[in-house]
N, C-alpha and C. Protein backbone atom coordinates (compact mmCIF):
# COMPACT_ATOMS: atom_id res chain seq x y z
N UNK A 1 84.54 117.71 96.12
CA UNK A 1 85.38 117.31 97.22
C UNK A 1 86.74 116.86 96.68
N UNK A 2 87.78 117.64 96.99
CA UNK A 2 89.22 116.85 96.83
C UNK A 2 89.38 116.11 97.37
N UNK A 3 90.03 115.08 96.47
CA UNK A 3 90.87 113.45 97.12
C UNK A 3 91.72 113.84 98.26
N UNK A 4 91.90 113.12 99.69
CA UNK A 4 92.79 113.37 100.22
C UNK A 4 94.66 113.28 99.62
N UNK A 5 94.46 112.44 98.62
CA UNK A 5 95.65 111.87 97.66
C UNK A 5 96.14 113.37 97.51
N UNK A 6 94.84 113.78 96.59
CA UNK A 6 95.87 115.49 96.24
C UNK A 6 96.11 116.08 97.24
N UNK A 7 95.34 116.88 97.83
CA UNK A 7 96.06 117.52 99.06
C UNK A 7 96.79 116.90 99.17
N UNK A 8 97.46 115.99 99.79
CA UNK A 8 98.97 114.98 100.48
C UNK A 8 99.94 116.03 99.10
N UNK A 9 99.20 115.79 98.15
CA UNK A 9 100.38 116.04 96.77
C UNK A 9 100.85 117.52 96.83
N UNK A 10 99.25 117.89 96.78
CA UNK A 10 99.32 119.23 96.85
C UNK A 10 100.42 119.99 97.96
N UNK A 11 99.98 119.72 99.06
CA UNK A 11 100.85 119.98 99.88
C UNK A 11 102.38 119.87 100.11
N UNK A 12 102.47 119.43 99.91
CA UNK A 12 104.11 118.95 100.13
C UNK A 12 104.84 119.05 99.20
N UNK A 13 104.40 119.15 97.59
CA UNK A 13 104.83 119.96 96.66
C UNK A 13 105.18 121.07 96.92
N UNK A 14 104.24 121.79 97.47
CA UNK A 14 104.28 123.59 97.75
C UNK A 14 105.39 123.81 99.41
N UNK A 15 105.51 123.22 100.08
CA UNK A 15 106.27 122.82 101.32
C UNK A 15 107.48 122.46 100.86
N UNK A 16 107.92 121.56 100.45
CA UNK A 16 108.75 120.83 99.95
C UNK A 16 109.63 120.45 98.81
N UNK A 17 108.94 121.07 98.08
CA UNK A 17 109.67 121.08 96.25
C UNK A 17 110.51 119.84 96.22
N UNK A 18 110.04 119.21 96.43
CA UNK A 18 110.21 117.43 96.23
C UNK A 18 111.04 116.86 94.97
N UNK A 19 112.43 116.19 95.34
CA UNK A 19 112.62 115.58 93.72
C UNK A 19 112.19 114.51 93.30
N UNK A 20 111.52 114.23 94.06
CA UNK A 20 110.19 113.08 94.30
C UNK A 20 109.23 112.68 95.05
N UNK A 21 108.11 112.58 94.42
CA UNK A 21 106.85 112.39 95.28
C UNK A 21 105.81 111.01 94.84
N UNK A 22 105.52 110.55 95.88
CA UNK A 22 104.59 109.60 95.47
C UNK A 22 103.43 109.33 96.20
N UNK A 23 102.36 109.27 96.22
CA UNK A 23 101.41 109.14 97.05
C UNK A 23 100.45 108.06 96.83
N UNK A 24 100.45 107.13 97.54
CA UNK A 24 99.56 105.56 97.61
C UNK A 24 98.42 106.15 98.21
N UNK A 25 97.16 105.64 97.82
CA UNK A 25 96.05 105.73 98.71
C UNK A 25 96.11 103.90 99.25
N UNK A 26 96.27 103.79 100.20
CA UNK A 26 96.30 102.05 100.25
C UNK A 26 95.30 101.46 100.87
N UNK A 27 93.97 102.59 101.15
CA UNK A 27 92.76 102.35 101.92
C UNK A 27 92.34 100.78 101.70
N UNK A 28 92.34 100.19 100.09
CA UNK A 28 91.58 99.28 99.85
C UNK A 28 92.52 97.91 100.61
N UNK A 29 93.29 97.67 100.81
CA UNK A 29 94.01 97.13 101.64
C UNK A 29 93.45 97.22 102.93
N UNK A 30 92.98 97.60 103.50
CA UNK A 30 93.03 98.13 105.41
C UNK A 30 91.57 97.57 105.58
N UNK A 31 90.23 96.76 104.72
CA UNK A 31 88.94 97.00 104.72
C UNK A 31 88.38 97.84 104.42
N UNK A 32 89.10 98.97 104.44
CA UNK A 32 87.58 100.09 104.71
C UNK A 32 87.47 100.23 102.95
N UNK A 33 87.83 99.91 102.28
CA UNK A 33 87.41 100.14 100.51
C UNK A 33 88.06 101.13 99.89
N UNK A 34 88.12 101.03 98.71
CA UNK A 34 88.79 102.18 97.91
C UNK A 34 88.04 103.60 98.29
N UNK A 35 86.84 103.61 98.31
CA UNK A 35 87.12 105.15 98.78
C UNK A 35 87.28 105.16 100.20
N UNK A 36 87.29 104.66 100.74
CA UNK A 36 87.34 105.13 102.39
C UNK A 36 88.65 106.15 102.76
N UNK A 37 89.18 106.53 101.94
CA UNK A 37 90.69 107.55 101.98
C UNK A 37 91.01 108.15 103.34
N UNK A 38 91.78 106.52 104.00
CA UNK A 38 92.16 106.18 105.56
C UNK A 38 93.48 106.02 105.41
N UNK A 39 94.22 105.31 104.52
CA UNK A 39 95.30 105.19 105.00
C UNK A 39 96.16 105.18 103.62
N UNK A 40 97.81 106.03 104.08
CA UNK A 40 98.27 106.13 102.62
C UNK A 40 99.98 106.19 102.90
N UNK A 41 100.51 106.06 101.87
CA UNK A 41 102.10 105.65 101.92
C UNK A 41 102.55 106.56 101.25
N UNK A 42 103.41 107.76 101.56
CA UNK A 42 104.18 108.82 100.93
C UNK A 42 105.75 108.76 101.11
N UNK A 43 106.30 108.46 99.67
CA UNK A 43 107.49 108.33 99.47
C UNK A 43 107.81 110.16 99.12
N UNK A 44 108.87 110.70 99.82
CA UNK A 44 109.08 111.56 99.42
C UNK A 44 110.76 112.15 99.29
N UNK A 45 111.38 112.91 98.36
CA UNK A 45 112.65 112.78 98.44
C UNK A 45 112.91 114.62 98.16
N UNK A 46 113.34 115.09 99.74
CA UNK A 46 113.48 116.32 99.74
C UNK A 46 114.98 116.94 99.71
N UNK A 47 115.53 117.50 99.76
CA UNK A 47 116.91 118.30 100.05
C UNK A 47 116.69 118.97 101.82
N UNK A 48 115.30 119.20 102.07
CA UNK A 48 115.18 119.69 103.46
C UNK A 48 115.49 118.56 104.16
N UNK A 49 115.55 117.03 103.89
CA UNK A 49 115.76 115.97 104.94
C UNK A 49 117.35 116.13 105.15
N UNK A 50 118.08 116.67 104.37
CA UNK A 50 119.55 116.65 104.43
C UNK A 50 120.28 116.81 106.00
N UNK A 51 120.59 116.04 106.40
CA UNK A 51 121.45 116.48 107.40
C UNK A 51 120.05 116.35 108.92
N UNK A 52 119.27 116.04 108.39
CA UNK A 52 118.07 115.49 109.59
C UNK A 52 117.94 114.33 110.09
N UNK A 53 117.70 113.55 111.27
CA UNK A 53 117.13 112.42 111.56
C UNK A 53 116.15 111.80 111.27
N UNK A 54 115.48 110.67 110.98
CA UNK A 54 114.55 110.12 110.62
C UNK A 54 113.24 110.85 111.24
N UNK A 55 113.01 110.98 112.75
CA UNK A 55 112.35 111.45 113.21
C UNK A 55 112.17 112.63 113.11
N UNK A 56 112.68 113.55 113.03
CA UNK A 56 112.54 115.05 112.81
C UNK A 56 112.04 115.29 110.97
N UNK A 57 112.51 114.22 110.11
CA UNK A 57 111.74 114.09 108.85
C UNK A 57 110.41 114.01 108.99
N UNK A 58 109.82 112.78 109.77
CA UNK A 58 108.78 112.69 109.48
C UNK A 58 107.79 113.94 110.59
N UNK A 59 108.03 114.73 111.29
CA UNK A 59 107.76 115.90 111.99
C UNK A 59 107.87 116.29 111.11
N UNK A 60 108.71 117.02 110.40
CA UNK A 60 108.54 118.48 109.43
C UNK A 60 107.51 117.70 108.05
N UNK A 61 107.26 116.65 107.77
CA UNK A 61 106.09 116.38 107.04
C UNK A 61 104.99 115.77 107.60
N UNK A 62 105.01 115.50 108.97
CA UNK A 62 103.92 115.47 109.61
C UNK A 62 103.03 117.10 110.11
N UNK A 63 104.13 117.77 110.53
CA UNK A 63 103.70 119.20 110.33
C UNK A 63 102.83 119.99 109.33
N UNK A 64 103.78 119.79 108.39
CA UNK A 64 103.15 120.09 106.71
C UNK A 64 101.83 119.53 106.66
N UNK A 65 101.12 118.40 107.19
CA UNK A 65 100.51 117.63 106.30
C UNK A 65 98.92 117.53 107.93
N UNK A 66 99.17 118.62 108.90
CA UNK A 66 98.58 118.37 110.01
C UNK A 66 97.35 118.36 109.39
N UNK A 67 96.71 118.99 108.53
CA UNK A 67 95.08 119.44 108.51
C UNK A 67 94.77 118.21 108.18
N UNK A 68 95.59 117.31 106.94
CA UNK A 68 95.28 116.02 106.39
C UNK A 68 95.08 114.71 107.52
N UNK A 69 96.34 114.86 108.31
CA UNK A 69 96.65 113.39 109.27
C UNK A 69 95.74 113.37 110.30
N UNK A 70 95.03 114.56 110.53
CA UNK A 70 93.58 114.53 111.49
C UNK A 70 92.90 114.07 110.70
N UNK A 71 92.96 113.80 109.56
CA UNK A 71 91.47 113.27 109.41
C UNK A 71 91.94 111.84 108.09
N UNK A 72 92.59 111.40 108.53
CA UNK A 72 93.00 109.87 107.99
C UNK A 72 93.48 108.65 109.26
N UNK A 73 93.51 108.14 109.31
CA UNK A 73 94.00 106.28 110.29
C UNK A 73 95.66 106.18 110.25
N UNK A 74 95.76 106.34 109.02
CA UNK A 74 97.66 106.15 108.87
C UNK A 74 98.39 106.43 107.79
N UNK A 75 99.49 106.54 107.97
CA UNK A 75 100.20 107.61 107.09
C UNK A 75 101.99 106.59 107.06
N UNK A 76 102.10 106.14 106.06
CA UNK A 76 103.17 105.43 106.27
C UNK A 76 104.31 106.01 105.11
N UNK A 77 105.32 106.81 106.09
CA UNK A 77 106.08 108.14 105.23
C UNK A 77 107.75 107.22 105.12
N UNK A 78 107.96 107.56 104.31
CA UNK A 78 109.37 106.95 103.15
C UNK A 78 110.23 108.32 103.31
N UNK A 79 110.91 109.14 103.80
CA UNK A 79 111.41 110.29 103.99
C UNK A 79 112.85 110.17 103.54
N UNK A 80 113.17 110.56 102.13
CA UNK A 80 114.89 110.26 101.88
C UNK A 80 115.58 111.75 101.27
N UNK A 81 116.59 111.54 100.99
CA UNK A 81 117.36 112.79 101.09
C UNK A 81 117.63 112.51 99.07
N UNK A 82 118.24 113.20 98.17
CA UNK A 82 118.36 112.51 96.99
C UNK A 82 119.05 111.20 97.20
N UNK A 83 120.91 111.67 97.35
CA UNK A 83 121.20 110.27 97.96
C UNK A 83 121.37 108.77 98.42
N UNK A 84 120.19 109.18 99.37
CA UNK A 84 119.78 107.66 100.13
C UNK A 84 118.26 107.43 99.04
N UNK A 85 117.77 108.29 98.11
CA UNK A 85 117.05 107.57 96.86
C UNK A 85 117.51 106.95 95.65
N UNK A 86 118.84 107.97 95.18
CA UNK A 86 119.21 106.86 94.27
C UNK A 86 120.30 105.64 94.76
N UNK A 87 120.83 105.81 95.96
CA UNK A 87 121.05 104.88 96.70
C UNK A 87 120.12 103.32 96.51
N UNK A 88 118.55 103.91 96.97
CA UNK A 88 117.78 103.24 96.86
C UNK A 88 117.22 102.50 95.93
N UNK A 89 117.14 103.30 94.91
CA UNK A 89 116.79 102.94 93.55
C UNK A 89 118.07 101.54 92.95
N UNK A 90 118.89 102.31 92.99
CA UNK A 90 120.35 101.09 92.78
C UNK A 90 120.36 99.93 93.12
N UNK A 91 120.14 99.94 94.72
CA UNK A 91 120.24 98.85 95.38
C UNK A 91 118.82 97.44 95.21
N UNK A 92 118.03 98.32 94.29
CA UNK A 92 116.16 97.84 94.25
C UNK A 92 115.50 97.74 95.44
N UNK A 93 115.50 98.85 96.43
CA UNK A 93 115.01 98.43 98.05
C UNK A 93 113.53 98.89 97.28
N UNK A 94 112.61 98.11 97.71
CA UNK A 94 110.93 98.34 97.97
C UNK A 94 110.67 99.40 99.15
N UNK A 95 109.43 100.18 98.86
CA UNK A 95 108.90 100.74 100.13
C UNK A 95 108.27 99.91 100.30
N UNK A 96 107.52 99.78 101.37
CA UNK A 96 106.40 98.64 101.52
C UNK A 96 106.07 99.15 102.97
N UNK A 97 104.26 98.99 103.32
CA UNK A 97 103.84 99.91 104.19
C UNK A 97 103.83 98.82 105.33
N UNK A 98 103.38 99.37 106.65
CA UNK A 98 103.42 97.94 107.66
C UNK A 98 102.09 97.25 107.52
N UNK A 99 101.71 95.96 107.59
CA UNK A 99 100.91 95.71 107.95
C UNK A 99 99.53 96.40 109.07
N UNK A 100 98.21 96.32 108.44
CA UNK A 100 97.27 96.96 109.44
C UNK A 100 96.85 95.99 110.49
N UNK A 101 96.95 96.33 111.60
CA UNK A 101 96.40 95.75 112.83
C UNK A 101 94.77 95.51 113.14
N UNK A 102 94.01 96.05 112.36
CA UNK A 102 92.54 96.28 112.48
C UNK A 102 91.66 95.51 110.84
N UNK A 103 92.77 94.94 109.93
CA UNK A 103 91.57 94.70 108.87
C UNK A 103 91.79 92.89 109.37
N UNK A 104 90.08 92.64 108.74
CA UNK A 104 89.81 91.52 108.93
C UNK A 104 90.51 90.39 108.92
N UNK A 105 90.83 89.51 109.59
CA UNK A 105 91.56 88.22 109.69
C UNK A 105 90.39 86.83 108.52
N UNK A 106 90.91 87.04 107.35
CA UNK A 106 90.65 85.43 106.53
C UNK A 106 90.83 84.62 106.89
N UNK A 107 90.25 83.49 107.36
CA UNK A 107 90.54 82.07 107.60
C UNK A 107 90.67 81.09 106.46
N UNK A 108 91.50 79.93 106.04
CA UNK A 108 91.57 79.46 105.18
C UNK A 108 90.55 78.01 105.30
């Protein structure tokens, strides 16, 4: 059985020719455990985002990535152009995914 991780990689490599790719599995975060491969954070830095809106980014890699996002919880996509990455990189901005609404509440 392939990791959902690769496919994500797999994919969007071959879609995308990426000048960067990164793929979090961040399941163990959310409850469901390291393997539960539910939820994941893809930083990706294409030349196809050029001249696109945020939203229409994450469509053309939500597209790409349909067979996968049916069958995962959440998908928290970083979509930059080169640019606005080494932009990014410069400036030290973090990705950082949103908080999950569904894992257990700790009491202190």
């Amino acid at each position: 059985m392939t990791l959902i991780k690769t496919q994500i990689e797999e994919i969007l490599t071959e879609k995308l020719n990426p000048k960067h790719l990164q793929v979090e599995d961040e399941s163990w975060q959310h409850g469901g455990g390291a393997q539960a491969q539910s939820h994941y954070k893809v930083i990706v830095v294409a030349e196809q985002f050029t001249g696109l809106k945020l939203l229409a980014r994450h469509r053309l890699v939500q597209s790409a990535l349909a067979d996968v996002v049916s069958r995962i919880r959440a998908l928290s996509l970083h979509t930059l152009t080169a640019e606005e990455w080494e932009k990014a990189e410069s400036d030290g901005v973090g990705f950082r995914s949103p908080g999950c609404h569904n894992k257990p509440k700790t009491s202190l």
